[in-house]
PDB file of N, CA and C in Angstrom:
ATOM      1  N   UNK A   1     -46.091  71.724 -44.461  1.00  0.00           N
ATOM      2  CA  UNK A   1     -46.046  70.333 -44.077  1.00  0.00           C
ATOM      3  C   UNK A   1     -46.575  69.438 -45.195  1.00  0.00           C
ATOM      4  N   UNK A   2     -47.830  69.851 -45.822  1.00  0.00           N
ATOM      5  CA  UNK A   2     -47.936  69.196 -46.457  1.00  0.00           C
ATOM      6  C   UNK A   2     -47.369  68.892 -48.008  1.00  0.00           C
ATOM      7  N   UNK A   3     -46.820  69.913 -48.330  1.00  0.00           N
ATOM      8  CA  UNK A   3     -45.764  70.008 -49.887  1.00  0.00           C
ATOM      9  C   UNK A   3     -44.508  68.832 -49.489  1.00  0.00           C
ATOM     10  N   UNK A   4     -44.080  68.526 -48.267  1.00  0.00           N
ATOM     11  CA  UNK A   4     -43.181  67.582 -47.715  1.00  0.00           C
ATOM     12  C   UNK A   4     -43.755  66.510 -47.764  1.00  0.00           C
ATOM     13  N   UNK A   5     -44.704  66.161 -47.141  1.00  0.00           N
ATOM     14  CA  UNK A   5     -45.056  64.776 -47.117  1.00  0.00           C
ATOM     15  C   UNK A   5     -45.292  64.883 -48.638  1.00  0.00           C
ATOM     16  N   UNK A   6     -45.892  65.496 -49.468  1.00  0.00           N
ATOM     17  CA  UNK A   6     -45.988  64.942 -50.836  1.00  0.00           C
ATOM     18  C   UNK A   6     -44.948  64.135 -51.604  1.00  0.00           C
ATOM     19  N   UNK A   7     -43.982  65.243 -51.264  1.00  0.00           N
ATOM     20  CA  UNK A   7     -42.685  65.011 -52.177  1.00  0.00           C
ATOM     21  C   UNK A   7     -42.631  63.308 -51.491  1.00  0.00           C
ATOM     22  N   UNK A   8     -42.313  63.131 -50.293  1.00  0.00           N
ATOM     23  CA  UNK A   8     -41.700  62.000 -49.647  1.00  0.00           C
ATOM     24  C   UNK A   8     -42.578  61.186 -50.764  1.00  0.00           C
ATOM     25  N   UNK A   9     -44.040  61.117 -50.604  1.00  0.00           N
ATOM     26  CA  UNK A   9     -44.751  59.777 -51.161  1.00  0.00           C
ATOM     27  C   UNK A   9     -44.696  59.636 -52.511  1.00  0.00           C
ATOM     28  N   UNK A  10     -44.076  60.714 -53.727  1.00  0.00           N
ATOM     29  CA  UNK A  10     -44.302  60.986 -54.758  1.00  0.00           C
ATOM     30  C   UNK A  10     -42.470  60.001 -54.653  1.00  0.00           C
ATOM     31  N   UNK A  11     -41.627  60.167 -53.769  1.00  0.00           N
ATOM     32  CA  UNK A  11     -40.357  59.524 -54.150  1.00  0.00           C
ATOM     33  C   UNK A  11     -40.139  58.278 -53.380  1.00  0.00           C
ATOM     34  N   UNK A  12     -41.404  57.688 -52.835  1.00  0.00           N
ATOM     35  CA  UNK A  12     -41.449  56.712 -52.344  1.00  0.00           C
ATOM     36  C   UNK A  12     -42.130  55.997 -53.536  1.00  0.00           C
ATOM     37  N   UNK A  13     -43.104  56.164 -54.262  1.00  0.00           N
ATOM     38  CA  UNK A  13     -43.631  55.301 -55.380  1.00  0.00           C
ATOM     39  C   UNK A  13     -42.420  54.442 -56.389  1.00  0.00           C
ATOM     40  N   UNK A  14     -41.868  54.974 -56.787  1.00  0.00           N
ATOM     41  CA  UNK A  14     -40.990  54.147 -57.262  1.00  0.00           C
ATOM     42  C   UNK A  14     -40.434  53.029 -56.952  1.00  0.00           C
ATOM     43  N   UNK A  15     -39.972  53.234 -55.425  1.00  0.00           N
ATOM     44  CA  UNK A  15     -39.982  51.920 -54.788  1.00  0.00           C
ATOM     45  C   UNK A  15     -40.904  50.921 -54.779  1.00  0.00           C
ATOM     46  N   UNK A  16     -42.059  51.274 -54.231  1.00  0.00           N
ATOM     47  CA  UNK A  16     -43.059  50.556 -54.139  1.00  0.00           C
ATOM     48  C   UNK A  16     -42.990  49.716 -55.533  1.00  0.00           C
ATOM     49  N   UNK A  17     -43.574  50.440 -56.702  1.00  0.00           N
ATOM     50  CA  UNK A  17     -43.823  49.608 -57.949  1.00  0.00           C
ATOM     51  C   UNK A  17     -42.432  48.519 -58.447  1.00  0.00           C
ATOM     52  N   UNK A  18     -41.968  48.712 -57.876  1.00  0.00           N
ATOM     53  CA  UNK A  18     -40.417  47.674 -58.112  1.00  0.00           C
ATOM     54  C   UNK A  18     -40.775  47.079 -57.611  1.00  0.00           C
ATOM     55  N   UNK A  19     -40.932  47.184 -55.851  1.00  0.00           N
ATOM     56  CA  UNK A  19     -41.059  46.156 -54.977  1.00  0.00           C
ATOM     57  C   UNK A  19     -41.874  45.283 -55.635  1.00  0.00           C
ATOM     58  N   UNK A  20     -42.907  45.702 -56.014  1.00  0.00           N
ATOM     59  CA  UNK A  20     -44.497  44.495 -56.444  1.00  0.00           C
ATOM     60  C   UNK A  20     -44.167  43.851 -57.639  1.00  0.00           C
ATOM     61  N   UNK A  21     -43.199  44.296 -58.388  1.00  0.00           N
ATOM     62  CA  UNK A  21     -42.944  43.501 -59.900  1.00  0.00           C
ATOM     63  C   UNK A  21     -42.870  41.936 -59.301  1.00  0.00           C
ATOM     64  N   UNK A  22     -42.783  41.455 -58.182  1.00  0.00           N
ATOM     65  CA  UNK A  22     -42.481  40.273 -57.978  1.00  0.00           C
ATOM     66  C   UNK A  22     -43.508  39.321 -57.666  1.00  0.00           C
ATOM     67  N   UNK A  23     -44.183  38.457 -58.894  1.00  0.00           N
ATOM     68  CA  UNK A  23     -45.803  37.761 -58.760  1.00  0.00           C
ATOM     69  C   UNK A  23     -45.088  36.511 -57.892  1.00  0.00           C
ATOM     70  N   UNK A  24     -44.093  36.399 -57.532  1.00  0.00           N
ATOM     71  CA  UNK A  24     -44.446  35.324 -56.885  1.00  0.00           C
ATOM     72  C   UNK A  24     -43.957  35.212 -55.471  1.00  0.00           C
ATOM     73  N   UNK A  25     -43.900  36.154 -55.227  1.00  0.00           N
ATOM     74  CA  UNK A  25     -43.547  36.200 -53.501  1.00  0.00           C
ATOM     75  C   UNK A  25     -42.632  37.605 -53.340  1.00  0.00           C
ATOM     76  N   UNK A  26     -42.384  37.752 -51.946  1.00  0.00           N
ATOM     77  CA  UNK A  26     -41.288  39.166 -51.510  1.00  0.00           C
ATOM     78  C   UNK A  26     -39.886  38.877 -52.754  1.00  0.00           C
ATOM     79  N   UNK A  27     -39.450  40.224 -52.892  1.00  0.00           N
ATOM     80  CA  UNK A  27     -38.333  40.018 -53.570  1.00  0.00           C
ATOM     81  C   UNK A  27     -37.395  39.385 -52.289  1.00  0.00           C
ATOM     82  N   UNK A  28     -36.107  38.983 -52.890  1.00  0.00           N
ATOM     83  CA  UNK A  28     -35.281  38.086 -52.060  1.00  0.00           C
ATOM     84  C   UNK A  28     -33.822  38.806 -51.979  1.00  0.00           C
ATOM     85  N   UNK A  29     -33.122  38.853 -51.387  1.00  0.00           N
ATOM     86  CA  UNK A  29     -31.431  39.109 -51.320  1.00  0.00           C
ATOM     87  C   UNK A  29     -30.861  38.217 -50.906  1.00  0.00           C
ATOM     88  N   UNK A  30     -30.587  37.556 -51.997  1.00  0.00           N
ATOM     89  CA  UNK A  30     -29.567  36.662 -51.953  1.00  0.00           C
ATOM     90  C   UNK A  30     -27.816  36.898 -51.594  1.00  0.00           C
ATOM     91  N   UNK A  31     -27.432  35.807 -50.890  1.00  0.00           N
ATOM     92  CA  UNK A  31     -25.590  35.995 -51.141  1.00  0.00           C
ATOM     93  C   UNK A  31     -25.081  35.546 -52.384  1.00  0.00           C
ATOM     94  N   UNK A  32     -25.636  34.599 -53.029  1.00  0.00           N
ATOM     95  CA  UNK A  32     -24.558  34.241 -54.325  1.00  0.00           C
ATOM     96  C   UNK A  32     -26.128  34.014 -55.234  1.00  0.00           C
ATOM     97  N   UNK A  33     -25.909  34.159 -56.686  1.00  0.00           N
ATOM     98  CA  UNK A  33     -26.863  33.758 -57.562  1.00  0.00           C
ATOM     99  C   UNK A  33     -25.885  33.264 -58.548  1.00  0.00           C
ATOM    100  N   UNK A  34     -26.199  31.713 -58.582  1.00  0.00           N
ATOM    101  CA  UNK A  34     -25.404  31.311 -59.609  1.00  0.00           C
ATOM    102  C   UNK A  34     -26.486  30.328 -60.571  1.00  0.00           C
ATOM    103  N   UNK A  35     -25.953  29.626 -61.501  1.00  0.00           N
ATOM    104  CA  UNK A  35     -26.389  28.710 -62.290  1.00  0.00           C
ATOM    105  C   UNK A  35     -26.690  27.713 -61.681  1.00  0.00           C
ATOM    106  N   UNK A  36     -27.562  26.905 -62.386  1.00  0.00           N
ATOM    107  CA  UNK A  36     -28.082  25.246 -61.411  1.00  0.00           C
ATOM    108  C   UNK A  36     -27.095  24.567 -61.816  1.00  0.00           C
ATOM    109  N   UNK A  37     -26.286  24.529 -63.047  1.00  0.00           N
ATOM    110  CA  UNK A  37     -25.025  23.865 -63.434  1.00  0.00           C
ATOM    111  C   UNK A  37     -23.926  23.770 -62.459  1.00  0.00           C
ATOM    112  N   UNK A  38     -24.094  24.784 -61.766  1.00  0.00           N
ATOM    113  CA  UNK A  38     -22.500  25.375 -60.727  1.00  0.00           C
ATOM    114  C   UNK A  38     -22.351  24.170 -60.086  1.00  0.00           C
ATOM    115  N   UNK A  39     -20.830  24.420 -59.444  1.00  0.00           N
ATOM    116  CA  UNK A  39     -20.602  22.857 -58.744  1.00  0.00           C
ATOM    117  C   UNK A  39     -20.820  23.803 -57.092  1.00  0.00           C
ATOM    118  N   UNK A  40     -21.292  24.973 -57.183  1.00  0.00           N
ATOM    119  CA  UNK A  40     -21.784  24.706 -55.450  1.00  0.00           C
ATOM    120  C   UNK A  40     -23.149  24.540 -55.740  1.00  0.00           C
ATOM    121  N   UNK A  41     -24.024  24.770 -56.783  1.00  0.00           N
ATOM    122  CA  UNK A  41     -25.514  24.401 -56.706  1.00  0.00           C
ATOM    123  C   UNK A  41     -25.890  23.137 -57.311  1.00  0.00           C
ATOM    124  N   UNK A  42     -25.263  22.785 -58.057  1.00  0.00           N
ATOM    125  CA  UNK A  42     -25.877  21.176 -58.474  1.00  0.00           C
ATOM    126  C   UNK A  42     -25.827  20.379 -57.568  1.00  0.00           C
ATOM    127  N   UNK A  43     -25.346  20.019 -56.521  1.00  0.00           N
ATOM    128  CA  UNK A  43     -24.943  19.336 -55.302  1.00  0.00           C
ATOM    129  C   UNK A  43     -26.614  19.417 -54.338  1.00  0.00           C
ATOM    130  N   UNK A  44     -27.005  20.980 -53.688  1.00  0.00           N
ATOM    131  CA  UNK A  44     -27.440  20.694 -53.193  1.00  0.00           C
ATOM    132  C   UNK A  44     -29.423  20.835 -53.441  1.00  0.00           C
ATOM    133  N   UNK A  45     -29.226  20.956 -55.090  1.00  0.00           N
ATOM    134  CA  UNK A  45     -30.170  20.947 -55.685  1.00  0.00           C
ATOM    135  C   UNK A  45     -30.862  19.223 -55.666  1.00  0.00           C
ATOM    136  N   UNK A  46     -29.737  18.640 -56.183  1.00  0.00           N
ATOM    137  CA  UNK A  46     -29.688  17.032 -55.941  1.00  0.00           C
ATOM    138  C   UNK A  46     -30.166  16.836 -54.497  1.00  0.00           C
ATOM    139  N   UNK A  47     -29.675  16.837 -53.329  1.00  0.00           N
ATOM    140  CA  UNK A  47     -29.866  16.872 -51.904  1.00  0.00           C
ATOM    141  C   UNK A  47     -31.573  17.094 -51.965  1.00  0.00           C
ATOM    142  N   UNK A  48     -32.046  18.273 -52.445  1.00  0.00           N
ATOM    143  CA  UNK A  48     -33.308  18.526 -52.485  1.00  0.00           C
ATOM    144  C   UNK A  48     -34.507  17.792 -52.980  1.00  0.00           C
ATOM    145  N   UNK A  49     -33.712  16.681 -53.646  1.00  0.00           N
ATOM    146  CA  UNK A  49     -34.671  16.204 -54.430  1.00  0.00           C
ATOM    147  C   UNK A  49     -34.827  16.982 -56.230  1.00  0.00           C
ATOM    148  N   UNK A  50     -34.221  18.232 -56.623  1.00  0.00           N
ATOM    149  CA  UNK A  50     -34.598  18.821 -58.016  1.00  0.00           C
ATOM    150  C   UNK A  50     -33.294  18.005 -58.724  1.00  0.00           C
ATOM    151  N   UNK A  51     -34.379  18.339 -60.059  1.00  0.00           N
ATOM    152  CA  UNK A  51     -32.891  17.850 -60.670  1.00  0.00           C
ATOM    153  C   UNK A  51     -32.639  19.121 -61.519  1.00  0.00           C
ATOM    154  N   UNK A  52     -31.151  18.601 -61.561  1.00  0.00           N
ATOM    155  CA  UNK A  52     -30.702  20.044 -61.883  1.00  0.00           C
ATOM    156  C   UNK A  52     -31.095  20.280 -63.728  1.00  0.00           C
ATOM    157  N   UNK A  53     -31.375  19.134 -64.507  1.00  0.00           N
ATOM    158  CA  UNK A  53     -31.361  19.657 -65.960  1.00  0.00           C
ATOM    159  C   UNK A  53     -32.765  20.286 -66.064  1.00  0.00           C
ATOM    160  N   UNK A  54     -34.033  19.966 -65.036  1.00  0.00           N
ATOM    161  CA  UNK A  54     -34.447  20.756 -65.353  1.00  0.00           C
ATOM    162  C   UNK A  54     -35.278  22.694 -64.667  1.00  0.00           C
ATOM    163  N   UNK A  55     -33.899  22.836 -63.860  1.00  0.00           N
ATOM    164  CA  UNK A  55     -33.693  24.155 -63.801  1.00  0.00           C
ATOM    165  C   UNK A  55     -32.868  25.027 -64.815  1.00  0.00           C
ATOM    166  N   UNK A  56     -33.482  25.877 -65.110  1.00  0.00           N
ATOM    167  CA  UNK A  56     -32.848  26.701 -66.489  1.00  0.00           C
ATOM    168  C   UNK A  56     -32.422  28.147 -66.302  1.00  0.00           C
ATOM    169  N   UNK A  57     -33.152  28.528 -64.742  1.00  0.00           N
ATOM    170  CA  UNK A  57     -32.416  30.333 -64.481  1.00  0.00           C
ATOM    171  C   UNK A  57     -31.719  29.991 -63.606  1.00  0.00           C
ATOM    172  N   UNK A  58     -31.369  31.026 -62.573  1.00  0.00           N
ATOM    173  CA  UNK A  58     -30.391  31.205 -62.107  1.00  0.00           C
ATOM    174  C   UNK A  58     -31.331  30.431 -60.654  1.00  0.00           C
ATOM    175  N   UNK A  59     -30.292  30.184 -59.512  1.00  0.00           N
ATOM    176  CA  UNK A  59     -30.465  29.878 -58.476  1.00  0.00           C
ATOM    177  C   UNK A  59     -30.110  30.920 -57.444  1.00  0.00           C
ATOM    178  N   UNK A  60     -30.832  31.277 -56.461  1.00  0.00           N
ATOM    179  CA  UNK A  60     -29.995  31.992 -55.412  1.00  0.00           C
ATOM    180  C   UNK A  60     -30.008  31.112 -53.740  1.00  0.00           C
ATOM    181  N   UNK A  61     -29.060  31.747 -53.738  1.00  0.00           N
ATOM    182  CA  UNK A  61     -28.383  30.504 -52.483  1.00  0.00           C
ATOM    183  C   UNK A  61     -28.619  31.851 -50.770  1.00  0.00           C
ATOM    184  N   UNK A  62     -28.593  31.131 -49.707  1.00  0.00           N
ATOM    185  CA  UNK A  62     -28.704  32.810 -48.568  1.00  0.00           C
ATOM    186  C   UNK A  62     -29.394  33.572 -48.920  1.00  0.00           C
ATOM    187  N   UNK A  63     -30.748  33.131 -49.328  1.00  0.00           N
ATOM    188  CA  UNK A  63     -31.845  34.097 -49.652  1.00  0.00           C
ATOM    189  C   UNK A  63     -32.962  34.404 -48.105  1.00  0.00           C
ATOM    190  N   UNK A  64     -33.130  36.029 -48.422  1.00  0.00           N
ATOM    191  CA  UNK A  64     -33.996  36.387 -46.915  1.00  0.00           C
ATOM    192  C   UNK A  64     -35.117  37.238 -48.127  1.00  0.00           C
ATOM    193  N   UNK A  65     -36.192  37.202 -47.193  1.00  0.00           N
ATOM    194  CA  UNK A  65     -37.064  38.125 -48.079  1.00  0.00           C
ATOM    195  C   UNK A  65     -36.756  39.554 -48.066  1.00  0.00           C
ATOM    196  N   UNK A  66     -37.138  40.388 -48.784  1.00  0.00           N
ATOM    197  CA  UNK A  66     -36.983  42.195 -48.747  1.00  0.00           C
ATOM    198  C   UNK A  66     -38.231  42.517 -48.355  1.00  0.00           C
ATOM    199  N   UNK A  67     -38.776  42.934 -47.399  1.00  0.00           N
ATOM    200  CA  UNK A  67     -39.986  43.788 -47.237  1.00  0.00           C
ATOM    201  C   UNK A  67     -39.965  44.950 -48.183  1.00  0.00           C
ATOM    202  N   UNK A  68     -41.487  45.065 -49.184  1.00  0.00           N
ATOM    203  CA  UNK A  68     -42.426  45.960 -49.350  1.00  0.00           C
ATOM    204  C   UNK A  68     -42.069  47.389 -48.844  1.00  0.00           C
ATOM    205  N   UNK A  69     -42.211  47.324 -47.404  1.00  0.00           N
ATOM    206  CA  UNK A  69     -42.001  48.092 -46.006  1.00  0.00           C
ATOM    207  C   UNK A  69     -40.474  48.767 -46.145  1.00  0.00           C
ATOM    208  N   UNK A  70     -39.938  47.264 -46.014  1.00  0.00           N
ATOM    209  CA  UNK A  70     -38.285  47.809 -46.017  1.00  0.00           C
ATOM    210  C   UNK A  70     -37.533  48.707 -47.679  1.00  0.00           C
ATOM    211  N   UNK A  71     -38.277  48.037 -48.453  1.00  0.00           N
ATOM    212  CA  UNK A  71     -37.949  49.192 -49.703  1.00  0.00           C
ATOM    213  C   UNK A  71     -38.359  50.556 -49.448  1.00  0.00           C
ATOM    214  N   UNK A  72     -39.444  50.718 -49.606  1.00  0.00           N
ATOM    215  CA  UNK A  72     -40.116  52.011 -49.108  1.00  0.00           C
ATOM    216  C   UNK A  72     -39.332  52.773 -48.488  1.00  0.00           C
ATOM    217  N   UNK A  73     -38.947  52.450 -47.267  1.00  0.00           N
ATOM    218  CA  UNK A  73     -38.315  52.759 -45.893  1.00  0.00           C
ATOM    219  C   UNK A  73     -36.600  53.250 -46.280  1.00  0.00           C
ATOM    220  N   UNK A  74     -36.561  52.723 -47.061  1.00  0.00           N
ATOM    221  CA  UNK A  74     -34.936  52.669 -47.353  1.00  0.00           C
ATOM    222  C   UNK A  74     -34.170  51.347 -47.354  1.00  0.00           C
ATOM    223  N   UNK A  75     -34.915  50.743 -46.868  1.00  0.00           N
ATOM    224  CA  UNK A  75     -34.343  49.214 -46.590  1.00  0.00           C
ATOM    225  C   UNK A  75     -33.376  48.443 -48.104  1.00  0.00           C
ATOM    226  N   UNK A  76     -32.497  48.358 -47.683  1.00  0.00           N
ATOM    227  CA  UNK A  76     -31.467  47.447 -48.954  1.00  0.00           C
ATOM    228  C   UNK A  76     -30.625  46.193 -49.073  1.00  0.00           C
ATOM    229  N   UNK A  77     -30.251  45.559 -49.886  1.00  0.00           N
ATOM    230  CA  UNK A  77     -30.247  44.799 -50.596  1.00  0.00           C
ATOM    231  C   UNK A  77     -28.593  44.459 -50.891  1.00  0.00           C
ATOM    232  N   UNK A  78     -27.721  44.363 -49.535  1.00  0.00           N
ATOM    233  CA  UNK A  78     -25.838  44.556 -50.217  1.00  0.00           C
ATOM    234  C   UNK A  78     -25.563  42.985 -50.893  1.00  0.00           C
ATOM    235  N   UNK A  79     -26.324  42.458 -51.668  1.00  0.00           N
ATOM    236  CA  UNK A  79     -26.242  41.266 -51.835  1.00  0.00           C
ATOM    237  C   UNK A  79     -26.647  41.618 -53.211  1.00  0.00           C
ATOM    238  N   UNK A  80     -27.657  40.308 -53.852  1.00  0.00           N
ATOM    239  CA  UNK A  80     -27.892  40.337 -54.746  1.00  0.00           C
ATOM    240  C   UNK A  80     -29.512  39.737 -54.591  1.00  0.00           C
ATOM    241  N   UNK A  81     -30.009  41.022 -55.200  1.00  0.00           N
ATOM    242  CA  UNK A  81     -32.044  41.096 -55.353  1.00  0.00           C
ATOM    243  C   UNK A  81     -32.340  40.619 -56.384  1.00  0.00           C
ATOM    244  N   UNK A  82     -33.444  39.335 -56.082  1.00  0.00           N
ATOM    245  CA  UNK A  82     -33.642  39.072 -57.107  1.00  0.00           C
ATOM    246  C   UNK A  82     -35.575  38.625 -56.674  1.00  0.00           C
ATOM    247  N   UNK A  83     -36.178  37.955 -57.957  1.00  0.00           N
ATOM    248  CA  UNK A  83     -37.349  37.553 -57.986  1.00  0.00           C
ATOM    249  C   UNK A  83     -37.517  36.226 -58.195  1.00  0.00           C
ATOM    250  N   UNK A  84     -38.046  35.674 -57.425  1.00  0.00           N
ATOM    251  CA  UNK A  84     -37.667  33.557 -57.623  1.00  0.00           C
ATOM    252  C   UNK A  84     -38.643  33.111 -57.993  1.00  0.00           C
ATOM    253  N   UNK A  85     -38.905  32.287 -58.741  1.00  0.00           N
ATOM    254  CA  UNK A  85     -40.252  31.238 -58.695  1.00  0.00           C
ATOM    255  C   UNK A  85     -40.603  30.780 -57.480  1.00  0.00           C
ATOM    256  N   UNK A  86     -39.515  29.916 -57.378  1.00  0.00           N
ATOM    257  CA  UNK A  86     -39.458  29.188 -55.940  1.00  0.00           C
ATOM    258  C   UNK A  86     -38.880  29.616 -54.797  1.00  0.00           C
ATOM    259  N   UNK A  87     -39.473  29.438 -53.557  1.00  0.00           N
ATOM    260  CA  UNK A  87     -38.658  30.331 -52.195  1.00  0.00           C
ATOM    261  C   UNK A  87     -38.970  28.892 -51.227  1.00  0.00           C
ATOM    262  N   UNK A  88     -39.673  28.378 -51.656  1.00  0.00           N
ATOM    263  CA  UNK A  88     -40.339  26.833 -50.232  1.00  0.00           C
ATOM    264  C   UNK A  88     -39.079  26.133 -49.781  1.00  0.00           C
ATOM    265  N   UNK A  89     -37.626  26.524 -49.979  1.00  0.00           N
ATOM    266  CA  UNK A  89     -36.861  25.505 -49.725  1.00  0.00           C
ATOM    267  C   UNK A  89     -36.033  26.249 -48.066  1.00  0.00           C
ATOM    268  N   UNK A  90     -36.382  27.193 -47.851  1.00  0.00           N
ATOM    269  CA  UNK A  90     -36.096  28.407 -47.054  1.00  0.00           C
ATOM    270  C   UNK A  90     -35.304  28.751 -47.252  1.00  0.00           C
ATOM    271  N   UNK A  91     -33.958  29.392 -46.217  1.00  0.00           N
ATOM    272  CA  UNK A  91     -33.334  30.484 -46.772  1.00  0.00           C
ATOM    273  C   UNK A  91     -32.192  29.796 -47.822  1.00  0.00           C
ATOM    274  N   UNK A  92     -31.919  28.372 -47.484  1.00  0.00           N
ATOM    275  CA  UNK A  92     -30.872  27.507 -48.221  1.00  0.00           C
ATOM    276  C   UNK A  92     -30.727  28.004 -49.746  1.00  0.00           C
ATOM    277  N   UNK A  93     -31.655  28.129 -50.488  1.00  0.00           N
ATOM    278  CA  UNK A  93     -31.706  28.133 -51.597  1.00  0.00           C
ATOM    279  C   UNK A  93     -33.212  28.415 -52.270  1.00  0.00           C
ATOM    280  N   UNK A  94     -33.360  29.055 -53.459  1.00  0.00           N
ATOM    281  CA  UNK A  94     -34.621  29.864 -54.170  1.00  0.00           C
ATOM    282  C   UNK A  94     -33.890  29.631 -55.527  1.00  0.00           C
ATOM    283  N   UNK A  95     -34.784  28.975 -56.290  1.00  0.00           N
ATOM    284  CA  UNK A  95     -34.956  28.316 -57.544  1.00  0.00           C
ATOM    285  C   UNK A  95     -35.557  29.301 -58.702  1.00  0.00           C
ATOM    286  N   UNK A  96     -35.082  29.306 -59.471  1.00  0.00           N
ATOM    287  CA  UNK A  96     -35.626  30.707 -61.129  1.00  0.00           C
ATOM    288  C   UNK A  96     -35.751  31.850 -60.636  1.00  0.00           C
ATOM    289  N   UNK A  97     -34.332  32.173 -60.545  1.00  0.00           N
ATOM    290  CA  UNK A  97     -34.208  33.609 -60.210  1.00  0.00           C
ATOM    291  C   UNK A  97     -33.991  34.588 -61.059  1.00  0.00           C
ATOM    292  N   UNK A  98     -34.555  35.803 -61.400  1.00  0.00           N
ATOM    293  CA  UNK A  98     -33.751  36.898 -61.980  1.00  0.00           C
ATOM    294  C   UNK A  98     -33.612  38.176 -61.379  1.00  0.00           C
ATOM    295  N   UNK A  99     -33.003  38.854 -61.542  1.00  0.00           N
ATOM    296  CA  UNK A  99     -31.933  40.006 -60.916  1.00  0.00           C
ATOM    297  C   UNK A  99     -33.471  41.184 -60.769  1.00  0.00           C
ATOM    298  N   UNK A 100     -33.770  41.785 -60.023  1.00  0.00           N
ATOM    299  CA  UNK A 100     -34.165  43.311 -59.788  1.00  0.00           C
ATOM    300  C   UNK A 100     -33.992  44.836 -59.551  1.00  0.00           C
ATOM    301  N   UNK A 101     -34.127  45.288 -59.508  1.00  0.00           N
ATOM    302  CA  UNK A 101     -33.215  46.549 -59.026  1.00  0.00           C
ATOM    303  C   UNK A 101     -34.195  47.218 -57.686  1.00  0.00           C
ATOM    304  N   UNK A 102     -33.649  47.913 -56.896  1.00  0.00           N
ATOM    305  CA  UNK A 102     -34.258  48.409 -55.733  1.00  0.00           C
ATOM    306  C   UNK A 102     -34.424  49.821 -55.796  1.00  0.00           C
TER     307      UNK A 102
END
């Protein structure tokens, strides 16, 4: 029993340390990650109040958080994972995004 549970937690770490690469909140799965330039995100970046010249990464749009938990677990990502600066706008949209792997 116990050579099993090892293995499990020894191939669960990996997850974990991915999961945490993210200092500024849960990683996110987004539906679309595009540019702040895009003509579906400059629109409602404006709406928000940002302006778009000075966002410079990517945006993700249908963003939910990824549990910690849910990586570990198996939990995934058929979208696109990423790490945001910003998440305060809720799921609408998450501001300086870049890509992660799970």
């Amino acid at each position: 029993m116990f050579p099993r549970l090892a293995a499990i937690v020894l191939l669960a770490l990996p997850a974990l340390v991915v999961a945490q690469d993210c200092a500024t909140g849960p990683i996110q799965c987004c539906n679309q990650v595009q540019p702040a330039t895009s003509t579906a995100v400059a629109p409602l970046l404006a709406a928000i109040g940002v302006a778009v010249q000075d966002v410079t990464a990517q945006v993700g749009l249908g963003c939910t958080p990824v549990s910690v938990i849910g990586v570990a677990s198996g939990g995934q990502c058929d979208a696109h994972p990423v790490c945001c600066e910003n998440n305060s706008f809720g799921s609408l949209i998450s501001i300086g995004c870049v890509p992660v792997e799970l």
